[in-house]
C-alpha atoms as a PDB file:
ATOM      1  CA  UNK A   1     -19.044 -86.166 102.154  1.00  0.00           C
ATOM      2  CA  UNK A   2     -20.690 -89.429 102.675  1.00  0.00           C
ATOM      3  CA  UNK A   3     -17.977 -90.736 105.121  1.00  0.00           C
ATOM      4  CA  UNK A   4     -19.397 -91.154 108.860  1.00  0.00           C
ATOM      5  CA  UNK A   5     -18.991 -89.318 112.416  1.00  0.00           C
ATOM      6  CA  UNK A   6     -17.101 -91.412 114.499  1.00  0.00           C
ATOM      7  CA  UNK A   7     -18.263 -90.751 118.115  1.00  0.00           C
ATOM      8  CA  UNK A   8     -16.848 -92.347 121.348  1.00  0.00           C
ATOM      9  CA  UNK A   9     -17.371 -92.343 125.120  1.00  0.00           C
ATOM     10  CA  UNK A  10     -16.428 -94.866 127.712  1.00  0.00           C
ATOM     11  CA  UNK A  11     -20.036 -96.471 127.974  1.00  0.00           C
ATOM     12  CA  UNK A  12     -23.806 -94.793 127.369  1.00  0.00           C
ATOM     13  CA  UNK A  13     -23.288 -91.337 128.383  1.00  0.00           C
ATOM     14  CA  UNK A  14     -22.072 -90.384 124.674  1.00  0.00           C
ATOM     15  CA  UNK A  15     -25.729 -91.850 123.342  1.00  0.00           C
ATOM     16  CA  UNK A  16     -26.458 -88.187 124.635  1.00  0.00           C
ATOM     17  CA  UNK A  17     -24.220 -86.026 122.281  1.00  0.00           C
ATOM     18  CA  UNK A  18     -24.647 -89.218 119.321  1.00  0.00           C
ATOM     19  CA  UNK A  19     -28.792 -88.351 120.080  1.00  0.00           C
ATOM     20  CA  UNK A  20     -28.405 -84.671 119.890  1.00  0.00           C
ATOM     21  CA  UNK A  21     -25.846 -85.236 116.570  1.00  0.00           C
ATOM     22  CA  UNK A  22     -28.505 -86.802 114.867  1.00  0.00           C
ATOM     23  CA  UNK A  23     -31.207 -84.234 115.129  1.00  0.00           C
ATOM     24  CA  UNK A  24     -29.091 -81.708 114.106  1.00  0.00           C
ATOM     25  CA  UNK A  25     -27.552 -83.413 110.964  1.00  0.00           C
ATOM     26  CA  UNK A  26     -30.131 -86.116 110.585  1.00  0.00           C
ATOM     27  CA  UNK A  27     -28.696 -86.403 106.956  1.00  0.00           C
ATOM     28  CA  UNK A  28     -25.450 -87.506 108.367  1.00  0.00           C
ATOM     29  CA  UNK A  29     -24.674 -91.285 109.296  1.00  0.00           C
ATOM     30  CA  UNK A  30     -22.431 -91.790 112.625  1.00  0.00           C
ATOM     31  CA  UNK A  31     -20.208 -94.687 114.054  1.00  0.00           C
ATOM     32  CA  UNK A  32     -20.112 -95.065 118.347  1.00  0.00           C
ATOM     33  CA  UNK A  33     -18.398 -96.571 119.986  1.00  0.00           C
ATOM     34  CA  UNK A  34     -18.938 -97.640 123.724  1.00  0.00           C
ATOM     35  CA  UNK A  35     -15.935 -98.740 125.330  1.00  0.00           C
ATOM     36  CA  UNK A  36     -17.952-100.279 127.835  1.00  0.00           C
ATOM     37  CA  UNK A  37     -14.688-103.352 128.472  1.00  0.00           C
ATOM     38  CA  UNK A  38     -13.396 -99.962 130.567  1.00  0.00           C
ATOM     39  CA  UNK A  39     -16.190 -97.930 131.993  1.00  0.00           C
ATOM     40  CA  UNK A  40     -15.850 -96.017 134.130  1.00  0.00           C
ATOM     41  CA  UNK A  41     -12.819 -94.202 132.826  1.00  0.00           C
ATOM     42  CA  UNK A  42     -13.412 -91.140 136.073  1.00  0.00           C
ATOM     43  CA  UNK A  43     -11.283 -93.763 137.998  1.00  0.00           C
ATOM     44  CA  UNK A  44      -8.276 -94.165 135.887  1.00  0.00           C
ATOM     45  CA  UNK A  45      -5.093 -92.704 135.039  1.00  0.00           C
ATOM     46  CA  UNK A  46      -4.980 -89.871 132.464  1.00  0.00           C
ATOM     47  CA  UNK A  47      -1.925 -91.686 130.752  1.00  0.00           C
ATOM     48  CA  UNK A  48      -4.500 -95.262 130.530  1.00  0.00           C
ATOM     49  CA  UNK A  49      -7.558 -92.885 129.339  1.00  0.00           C
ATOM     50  CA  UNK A  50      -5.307 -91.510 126.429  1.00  0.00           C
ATOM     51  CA  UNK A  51      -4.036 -95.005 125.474  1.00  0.00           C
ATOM     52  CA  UNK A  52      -7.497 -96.101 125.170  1.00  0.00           C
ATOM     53  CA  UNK A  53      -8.533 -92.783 123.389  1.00  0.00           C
ATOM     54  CA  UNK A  54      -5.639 -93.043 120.634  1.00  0.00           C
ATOM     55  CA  UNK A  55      -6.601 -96.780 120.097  1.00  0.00           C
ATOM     56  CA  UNK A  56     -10.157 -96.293 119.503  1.00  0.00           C
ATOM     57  CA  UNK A  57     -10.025 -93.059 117.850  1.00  0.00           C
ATOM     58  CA  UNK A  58      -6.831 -95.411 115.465  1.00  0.00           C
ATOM     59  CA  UNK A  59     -10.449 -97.903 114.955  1.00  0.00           C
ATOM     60  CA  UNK A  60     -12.631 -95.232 113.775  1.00  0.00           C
ATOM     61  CA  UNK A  61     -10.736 -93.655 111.244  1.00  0.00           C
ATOM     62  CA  UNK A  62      -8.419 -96.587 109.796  1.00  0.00           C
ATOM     63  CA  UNK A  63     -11.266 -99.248 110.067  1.00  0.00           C
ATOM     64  CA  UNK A  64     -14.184 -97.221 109.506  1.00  0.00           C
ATOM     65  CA  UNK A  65     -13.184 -94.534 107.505  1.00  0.00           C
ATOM     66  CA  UNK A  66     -14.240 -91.346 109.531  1.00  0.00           C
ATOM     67  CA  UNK A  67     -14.153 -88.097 108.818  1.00  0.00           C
ATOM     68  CA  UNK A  68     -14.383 -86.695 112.144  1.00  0.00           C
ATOM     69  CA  UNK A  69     -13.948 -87.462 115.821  1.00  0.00           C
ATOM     70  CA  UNK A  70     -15.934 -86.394 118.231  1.00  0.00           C
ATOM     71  CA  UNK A  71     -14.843 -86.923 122.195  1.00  0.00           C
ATOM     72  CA  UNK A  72     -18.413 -87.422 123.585  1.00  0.00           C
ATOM     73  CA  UNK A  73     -16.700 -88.108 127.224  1.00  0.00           C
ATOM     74  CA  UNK A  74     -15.436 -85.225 129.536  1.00  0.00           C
ATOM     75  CA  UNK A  75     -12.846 -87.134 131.303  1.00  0.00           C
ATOM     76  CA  UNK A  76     -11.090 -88.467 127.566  1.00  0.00           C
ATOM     77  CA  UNK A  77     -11.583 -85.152 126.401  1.00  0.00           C
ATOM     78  CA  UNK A  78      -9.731 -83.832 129.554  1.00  0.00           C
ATOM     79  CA  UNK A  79      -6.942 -86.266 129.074  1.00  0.00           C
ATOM     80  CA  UNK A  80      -6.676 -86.756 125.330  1.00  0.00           C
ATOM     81  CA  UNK A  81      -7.671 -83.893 123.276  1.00  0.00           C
ATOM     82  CA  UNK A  82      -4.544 -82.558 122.962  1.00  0.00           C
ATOM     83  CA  UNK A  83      -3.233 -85.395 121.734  1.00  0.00           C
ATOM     84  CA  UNK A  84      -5.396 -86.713 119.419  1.00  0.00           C
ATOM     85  CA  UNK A  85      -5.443 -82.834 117.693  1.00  0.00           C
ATOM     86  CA  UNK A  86      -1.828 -82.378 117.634  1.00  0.00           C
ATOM     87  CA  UNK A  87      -1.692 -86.419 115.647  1.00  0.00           C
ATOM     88  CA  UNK A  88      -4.669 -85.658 113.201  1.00  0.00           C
ATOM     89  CA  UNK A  89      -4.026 -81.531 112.828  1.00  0.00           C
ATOM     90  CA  UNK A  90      -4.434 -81.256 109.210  1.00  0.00           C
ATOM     91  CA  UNK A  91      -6.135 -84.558 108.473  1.00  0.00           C
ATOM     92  CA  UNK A  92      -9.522 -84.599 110.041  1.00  0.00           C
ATOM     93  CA  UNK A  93     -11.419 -82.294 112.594  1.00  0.00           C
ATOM     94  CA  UNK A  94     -11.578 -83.644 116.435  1.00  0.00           C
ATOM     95  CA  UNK A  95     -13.971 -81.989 118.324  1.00  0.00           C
ATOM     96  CA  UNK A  96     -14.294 -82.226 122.456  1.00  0.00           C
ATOM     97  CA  UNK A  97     -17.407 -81.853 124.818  1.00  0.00           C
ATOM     98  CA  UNK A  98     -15.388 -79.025 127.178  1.00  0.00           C
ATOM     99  CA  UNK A  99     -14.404 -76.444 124.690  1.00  0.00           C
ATOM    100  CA  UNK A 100     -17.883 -75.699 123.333  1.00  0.00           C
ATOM    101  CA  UNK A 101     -18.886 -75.768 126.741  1.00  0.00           C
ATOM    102  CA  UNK A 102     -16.807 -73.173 128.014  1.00  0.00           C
ATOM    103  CA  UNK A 103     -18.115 -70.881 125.230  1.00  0.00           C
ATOM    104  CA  UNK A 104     -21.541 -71.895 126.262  1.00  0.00           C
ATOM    105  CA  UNK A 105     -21.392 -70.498 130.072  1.00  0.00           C
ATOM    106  CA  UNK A 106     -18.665 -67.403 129.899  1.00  0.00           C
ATOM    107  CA  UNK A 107     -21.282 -65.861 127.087  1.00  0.00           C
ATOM    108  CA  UNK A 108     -23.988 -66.215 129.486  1.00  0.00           C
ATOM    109  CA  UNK A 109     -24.444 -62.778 131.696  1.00  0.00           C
ATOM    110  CA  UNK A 110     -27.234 -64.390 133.490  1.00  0.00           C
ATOM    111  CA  UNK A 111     -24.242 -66.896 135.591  1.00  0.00           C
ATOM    112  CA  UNK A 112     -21.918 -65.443 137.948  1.00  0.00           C
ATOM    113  CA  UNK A 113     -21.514 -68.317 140.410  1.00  0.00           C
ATOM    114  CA  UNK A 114     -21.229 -71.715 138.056  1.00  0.00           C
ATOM    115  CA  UNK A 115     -21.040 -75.282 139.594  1.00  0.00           C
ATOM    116  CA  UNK A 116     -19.119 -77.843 138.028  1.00  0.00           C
ATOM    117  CA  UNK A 117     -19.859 -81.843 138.800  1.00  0.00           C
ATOM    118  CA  UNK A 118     -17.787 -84.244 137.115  1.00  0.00           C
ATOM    119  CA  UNK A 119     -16.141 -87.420 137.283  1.00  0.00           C
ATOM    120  CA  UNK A 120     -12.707 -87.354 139.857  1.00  0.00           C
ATOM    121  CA  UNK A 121     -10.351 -86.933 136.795  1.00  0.00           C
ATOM    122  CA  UNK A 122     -12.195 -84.355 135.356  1.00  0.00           C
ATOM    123  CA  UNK A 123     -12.318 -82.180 138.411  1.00  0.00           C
ATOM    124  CA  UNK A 124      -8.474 -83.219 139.083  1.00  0.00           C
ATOM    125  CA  UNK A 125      -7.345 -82.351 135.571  1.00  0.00           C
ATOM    126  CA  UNK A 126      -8.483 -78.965 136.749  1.00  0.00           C
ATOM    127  CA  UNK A 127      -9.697 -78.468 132.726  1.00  0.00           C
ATOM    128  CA  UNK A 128     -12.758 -76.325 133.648  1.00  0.00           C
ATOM    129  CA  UNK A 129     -11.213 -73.971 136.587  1.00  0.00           C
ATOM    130  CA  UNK A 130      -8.425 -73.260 134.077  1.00  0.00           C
ATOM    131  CA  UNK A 131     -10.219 -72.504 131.374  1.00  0.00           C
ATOM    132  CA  UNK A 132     -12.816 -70.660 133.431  1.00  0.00           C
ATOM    133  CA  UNK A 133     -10.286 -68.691 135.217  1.00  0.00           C
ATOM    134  CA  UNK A 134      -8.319 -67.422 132.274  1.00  0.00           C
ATOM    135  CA  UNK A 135     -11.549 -66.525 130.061  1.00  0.00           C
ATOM    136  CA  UNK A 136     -13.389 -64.793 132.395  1.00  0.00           C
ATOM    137  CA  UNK A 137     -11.659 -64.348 135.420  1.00  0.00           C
ATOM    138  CA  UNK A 138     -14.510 -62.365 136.912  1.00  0.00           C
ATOM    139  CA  UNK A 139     -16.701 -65.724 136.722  1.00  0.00           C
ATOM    140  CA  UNK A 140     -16.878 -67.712 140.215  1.00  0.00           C
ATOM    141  CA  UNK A 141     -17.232 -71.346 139.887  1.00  0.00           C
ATOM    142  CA  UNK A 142     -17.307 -74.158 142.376  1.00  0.00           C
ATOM    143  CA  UNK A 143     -16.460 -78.146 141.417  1.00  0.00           C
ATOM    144  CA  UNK A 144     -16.497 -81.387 142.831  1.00  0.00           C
ATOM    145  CA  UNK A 145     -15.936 -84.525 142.346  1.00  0.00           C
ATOM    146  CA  UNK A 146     -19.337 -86.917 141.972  1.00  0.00           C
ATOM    147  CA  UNK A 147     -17.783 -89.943 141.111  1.00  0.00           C
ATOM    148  CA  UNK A 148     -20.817 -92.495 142.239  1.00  0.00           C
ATOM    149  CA  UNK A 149     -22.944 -91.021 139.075  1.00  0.00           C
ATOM    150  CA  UNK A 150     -21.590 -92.492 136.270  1.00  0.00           C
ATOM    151  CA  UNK A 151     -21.094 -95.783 137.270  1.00  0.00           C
ATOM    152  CA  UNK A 152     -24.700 -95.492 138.723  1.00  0.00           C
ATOM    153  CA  UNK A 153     -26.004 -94.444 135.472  1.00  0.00           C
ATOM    154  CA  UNK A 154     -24.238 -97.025 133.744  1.00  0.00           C
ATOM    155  CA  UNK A 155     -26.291 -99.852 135.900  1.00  0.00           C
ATOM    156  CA  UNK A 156     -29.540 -97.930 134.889  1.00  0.00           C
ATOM    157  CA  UNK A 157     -29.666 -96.599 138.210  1.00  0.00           C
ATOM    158  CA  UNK A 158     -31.242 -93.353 137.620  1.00  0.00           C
ATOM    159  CA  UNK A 159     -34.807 -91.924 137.854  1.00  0.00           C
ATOM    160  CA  UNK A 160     -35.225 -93.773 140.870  1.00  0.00           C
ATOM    161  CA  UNK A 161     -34.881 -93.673 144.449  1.00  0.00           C
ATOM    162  CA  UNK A 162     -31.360 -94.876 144.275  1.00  0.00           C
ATOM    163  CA  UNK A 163     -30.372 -91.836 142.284  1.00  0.00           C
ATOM    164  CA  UNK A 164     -32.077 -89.492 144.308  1.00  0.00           C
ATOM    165  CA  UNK A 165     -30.832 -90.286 147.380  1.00  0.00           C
ATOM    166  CA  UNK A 166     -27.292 -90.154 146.243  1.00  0.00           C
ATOM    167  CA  UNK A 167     -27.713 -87.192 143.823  1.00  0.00           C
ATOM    168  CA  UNK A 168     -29.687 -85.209 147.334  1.00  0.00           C
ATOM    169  CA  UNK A 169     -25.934 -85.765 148.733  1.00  0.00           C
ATOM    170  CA  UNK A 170     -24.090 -84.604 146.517  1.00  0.00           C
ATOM    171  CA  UNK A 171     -26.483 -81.652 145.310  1.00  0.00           C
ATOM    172  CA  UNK A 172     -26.688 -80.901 148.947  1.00  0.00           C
ATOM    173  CA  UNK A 173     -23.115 -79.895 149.051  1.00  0.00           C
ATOM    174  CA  UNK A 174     -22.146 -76.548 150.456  1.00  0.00           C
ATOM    175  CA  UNK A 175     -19.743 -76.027 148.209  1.00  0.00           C
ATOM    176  CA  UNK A 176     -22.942 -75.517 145.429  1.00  0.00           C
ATOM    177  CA  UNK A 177     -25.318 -73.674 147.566  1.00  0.00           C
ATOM    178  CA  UNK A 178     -25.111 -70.207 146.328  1.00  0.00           C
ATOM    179  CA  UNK A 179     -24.348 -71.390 142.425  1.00  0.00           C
ATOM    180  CA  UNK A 180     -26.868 -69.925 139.595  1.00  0.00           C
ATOM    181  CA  UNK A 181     -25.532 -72.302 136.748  1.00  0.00           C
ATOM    182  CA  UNK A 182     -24.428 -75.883 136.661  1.00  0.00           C
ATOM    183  CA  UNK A 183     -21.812 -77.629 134.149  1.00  0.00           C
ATOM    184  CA  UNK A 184     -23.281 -81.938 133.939  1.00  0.00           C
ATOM    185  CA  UNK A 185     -19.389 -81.926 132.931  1.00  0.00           C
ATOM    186  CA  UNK A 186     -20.133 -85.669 132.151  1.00  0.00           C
ATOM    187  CA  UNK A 187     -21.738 -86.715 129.397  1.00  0.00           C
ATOM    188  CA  UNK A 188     -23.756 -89.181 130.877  1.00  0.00           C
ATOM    189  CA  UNK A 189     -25.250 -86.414 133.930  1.00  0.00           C
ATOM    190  CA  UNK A 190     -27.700 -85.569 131.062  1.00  0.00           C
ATOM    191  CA  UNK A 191     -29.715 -88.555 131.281  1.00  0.00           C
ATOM    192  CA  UNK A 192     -30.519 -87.466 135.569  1.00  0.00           C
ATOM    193  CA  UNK A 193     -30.806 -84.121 134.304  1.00  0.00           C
ATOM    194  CA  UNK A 194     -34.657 -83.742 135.094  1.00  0.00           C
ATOM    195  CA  UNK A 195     -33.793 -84.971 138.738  1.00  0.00           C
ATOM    196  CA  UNK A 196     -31.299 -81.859 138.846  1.00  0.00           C
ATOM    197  CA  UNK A 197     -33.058 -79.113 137.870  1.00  0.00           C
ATOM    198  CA  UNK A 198     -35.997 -80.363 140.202  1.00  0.00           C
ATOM    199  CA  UNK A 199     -33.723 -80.853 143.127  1.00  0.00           C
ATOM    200  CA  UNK A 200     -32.799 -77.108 142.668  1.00  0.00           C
ATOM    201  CA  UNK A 201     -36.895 -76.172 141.822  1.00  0.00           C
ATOM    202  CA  UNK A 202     -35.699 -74.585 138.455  1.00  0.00           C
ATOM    203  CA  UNK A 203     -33.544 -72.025 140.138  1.00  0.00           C
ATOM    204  CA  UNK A 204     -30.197 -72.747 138.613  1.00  0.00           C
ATOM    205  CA  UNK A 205     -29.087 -73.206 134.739  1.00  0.00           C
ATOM    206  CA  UNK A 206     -28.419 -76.347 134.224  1.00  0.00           C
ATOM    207  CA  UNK A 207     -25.542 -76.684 131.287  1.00  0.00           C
ATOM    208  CA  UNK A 208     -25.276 -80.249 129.689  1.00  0.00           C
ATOM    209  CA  UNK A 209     -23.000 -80.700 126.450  1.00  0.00           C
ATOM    210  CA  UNK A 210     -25.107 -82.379 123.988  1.00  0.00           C
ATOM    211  CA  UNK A 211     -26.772 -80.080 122.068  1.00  0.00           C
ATOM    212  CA  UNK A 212     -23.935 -77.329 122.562  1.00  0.00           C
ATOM    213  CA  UNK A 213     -21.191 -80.040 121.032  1.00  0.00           C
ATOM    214  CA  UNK A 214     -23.470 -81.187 118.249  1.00  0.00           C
ATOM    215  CA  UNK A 215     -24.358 -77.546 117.009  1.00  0.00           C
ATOM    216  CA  UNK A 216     -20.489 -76.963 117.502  1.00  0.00           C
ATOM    217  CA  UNK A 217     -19.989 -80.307 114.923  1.00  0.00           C
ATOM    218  CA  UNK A 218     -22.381 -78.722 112.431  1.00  0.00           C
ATOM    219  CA  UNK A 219     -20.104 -75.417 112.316  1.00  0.00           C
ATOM    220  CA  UNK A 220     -17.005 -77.212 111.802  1.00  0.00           C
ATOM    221  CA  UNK A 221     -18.394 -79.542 109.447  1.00  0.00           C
ATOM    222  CA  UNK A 222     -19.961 -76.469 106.909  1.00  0.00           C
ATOM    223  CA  UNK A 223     -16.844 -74.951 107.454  1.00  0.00           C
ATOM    224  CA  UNK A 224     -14.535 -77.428 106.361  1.00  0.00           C
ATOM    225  CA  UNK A 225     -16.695 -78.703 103.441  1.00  0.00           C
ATOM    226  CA  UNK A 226     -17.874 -82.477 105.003  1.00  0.00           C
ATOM    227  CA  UNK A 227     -21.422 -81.935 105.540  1.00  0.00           C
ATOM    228  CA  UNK A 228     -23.598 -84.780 103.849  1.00  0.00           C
ATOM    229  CA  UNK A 229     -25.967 -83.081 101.707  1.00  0.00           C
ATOM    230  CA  UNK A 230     -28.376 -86.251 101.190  1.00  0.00           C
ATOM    231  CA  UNK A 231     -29.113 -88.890 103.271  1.00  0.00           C
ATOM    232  CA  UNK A 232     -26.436 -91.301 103.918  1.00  0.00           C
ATOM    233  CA  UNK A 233     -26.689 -95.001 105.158  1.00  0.00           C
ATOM    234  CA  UNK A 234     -27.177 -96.395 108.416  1.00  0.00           C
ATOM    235  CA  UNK A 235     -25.877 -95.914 112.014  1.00  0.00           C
ATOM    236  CA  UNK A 236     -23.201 -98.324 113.082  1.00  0.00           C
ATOM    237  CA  UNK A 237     -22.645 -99.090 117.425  1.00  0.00           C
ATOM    238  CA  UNK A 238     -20.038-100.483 118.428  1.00  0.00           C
ATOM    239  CA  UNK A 239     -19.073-101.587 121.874  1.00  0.00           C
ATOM    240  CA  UNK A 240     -16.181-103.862 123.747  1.00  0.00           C
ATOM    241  CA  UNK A 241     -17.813-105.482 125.847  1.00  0.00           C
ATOM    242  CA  UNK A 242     -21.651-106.224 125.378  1.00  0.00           C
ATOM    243  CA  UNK A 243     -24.478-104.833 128.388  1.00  0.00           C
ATOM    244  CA  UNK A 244     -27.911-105.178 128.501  1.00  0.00           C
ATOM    245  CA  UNK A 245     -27.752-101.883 130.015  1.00  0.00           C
ATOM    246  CA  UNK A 246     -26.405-100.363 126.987  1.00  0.00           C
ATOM    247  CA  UNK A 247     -28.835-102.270 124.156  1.00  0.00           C
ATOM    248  CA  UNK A 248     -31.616-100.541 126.568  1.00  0.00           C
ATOM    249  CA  UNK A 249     -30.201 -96.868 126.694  1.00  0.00           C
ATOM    250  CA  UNK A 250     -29.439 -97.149 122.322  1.00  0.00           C
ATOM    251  CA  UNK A 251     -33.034 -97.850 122.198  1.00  0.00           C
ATOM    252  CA  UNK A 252     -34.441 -95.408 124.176  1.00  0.00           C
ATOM    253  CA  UNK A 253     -32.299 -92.456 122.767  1.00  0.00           C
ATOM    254  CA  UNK A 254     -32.860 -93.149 119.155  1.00  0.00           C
ATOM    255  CA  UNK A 255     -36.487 -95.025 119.115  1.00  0.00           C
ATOM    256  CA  UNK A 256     -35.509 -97.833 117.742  1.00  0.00           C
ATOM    257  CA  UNK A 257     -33.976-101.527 118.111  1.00  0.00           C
ATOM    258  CA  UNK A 258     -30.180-100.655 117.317  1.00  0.00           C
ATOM    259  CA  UNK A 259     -28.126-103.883 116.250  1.00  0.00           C
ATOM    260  CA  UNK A 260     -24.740-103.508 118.800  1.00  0.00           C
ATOM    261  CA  UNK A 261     -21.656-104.876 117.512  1.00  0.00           C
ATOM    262  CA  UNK A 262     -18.880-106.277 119.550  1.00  0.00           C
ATOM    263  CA  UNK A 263     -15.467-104.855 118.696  1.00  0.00           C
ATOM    264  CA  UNK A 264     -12.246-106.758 119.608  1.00  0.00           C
ATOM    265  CA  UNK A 265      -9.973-103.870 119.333  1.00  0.00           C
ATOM    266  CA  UNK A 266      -8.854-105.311 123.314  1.00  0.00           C
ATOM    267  CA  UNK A 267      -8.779-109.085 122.306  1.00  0.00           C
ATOM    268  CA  UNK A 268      -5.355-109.062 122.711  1.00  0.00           C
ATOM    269  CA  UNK A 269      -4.938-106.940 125.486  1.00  0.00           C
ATOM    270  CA  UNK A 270      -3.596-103.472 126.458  1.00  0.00           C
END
């Protein structure tokens, strides 16, 4: 089906799953949004997060025809999911960055003590220890709140020695010292993911979402009968309020200059 992926995340840290969509169905054609008005959503009510998650998701599909979702943002996914399957069950496939996730670290024998960093309504929607905890109980997991890393990222603070100093505190935890696997349960941890593994000298799995979420799209999509069999046209990104920041990070995942497009889906307010 020639229809596009819509794809959303509360700034840049979705570029990561959008990047890792693309190279595993380069045929297919995708539609992001960036709801970069409200970044960082880690800060915010899960009741706000959903509002904003129904309206945007309401944008991709009504305005732009798509003919899937995909949550590329740990915190909406934590607070919305449900929702948004239970209102499009039947209609169109929404997929969410934890699920796949999950499946990714309880089938991996190597892990017995996983760390999980994410943003403060992640780790307080208590998504991951539930799941965790009910799929394979025998599985010990630690997680905490790094709430500075998002917003960080967002500013382009990373790769430098900004990042590292805050990521050395947080890393430096005890509650992650004896951990053999780590959940980025935020999509945009995968862009300081190099700084991680170093800070740990390679010793500890590092999980990120991208690739597992995309290759989780590509099942769902063969399943259901939507996968674009020939090329289809161009990328569309969308954002609500324009960042230099964020006309940067679309170039550097995707190699070229990427035309952003202001939505007003918030021109009139809440």
């Amino acid at each position: 089906m020639s229809q596009p992926i819509g794809i959303f995340d509360s700034g840049i840290g979705g570029l990561t799953v959008a990047s890792a969509i693309k190279k595993v169905l380069p045929q297919e054609s995708i539609i992001y949004f960036g709801d970069t008005a409200h970044v960082p959503y880690g800060d915010k009510s899960r009741e706000l997060i959903s509002h904003y998650a129904v309206r945007i998701t309401d944008f991709l599909l009504k305005e732009k025809n798509c003919k899937a979702i995909v949550i590329a943002c740990n915190t909406a996914s934590a607070a919305a999911y449900e929702k948004l399957r239970d209102q499009y069950k039947g209609s169109i496939p929404v997929i969410n960055v934890i699920d796949p996730m999950i499946e990714e670290v309880i089938a991996d024998e190597s892990v017995k003590h996983v760390g999980i960093i994410a943003t403060k309504t992640t780790i307080a929607s208590g998504v991951y220890q539930e799941k965790f905890s009910r799929r394979k109980p025998q599985l010990k997991f630690s997680a905490m709140a790094t709430p500075l890393l998002a917003q960080m990222i967002e500013e382009g603070f990373y790769n430098n020695n900004i990042s590292d100093a805050v990521l050395k505190e947080y890393l430096g935890d005890p509650m992650l010292r004896d951990i053999d696997g780590l959940v980025l349960a935020c999509t945009h941890y995968p862009l300081i993911k190099k700084e991680i593994d170093a800070y740990f000298e390679g010793r500890v799995k590092i999980f990120d979402s991208a690739e597992v979420v995309a290759n989780k799209l590509r099942i769902i999509l063969e399943k259901e009968g939507l996968l674009q069999i020939e090329s289809s046209k161009e990328d569309h990104f969308y954002v609500s309020d324009y960042t230099k920041s964020f006309e940067i990070a679309t170039r550097i995942f995707f190699q070229q200059q990427v035309k952003l497009e202001r939505s007003g889906i918030w021109d009139e307010g809440l």
